[in-house]
Protein backbone atom coordinates (compact mmCIF):
# COMPACT_ATOMS: atom_id res chain seq x y z
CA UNK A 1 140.95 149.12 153.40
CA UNK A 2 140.64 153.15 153.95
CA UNK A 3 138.89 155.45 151.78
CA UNK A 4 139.78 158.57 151.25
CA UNK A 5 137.31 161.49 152.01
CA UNK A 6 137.20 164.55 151.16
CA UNK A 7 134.91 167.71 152.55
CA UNK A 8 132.20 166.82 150.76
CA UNK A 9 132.55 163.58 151.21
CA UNK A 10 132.48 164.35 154.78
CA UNK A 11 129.42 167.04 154.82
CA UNK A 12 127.35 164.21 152.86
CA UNK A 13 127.67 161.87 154.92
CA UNK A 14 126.98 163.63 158.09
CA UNK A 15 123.63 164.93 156.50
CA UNK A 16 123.10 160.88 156.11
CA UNK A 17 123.80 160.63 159.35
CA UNK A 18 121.58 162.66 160.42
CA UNK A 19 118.38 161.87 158.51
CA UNK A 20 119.26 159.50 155.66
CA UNK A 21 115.60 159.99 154.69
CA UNK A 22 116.23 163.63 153.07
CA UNK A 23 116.23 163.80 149.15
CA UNK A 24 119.28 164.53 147.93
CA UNK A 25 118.55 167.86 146.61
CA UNK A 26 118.18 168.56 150.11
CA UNK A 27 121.44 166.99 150.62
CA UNK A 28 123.25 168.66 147.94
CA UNK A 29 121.63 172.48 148.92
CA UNK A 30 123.04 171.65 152.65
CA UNK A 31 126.34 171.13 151.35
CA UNK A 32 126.45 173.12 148.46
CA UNK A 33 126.35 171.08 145.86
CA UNK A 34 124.25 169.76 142.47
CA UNK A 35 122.15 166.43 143.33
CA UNK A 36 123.79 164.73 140.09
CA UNK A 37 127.86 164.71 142.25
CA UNK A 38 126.00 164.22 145.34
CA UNK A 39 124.71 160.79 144.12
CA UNK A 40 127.93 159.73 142.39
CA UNK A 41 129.70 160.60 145.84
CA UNK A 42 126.96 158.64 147.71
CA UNK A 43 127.01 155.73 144.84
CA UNK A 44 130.68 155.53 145.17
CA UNK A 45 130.63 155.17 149.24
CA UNK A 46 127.88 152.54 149.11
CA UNK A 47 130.32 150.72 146.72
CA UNK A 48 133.39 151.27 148.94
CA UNK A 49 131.73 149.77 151.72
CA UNK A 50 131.56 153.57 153.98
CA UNK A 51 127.88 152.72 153.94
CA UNK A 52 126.75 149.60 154.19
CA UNK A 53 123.19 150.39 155.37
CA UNK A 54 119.96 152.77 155.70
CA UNK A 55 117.99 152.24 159.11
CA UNK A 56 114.94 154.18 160.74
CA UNK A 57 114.36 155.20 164.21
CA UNK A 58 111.30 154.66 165.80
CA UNK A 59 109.88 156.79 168.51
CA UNK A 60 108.35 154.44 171.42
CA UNK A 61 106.19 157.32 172.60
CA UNK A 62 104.06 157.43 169.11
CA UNK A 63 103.82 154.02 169.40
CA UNK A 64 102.40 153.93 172.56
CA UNK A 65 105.48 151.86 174.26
C-alpha cells in the first residue's frame, strides 16, 4: 500500500529522522508549521504504517565500549 506525501509530510519526517527526540514545536518551527497539523500529520503516518517505530542511538564512547 503507498501513501501519499506531501512537502510537509516529507520535511516532518526527515526532522524524525534525524532526531525523533525533538518536541514537536521544534518540529513544526523547522518546517514551518503549528505543532497542532504537525501531530495530526505525524498521528496519521504512525497509523498508515510510514512509521512503525521510535529508536535511540547510543554512543559506545560515553559508555566506555
Amino acid at each position: 500500500m503507498s501513501v501519499r506525501l506531501d512537502d510537509l509530510d516529507r520535511k516532518i519526517l526527515a526532522e524524525l529522522q534525524e532526531d525523533a527526540g525533538q518536541s514537536l514545536d521544534e518540529i513544526a518551527r523547522k518546517v514551518g508549521s503549528s505543532k497542532t497539523p504537525v501531530w495530526n500529520r505525524v498521528r496519521k503516518l504512525r497509523e498508515a504504517g510510514v512509521i512503525k517505530r521510535q529508536t535511540v542511538l547510543l554512543d559506545a564512547d560515553a559508555l566506555g565500549l
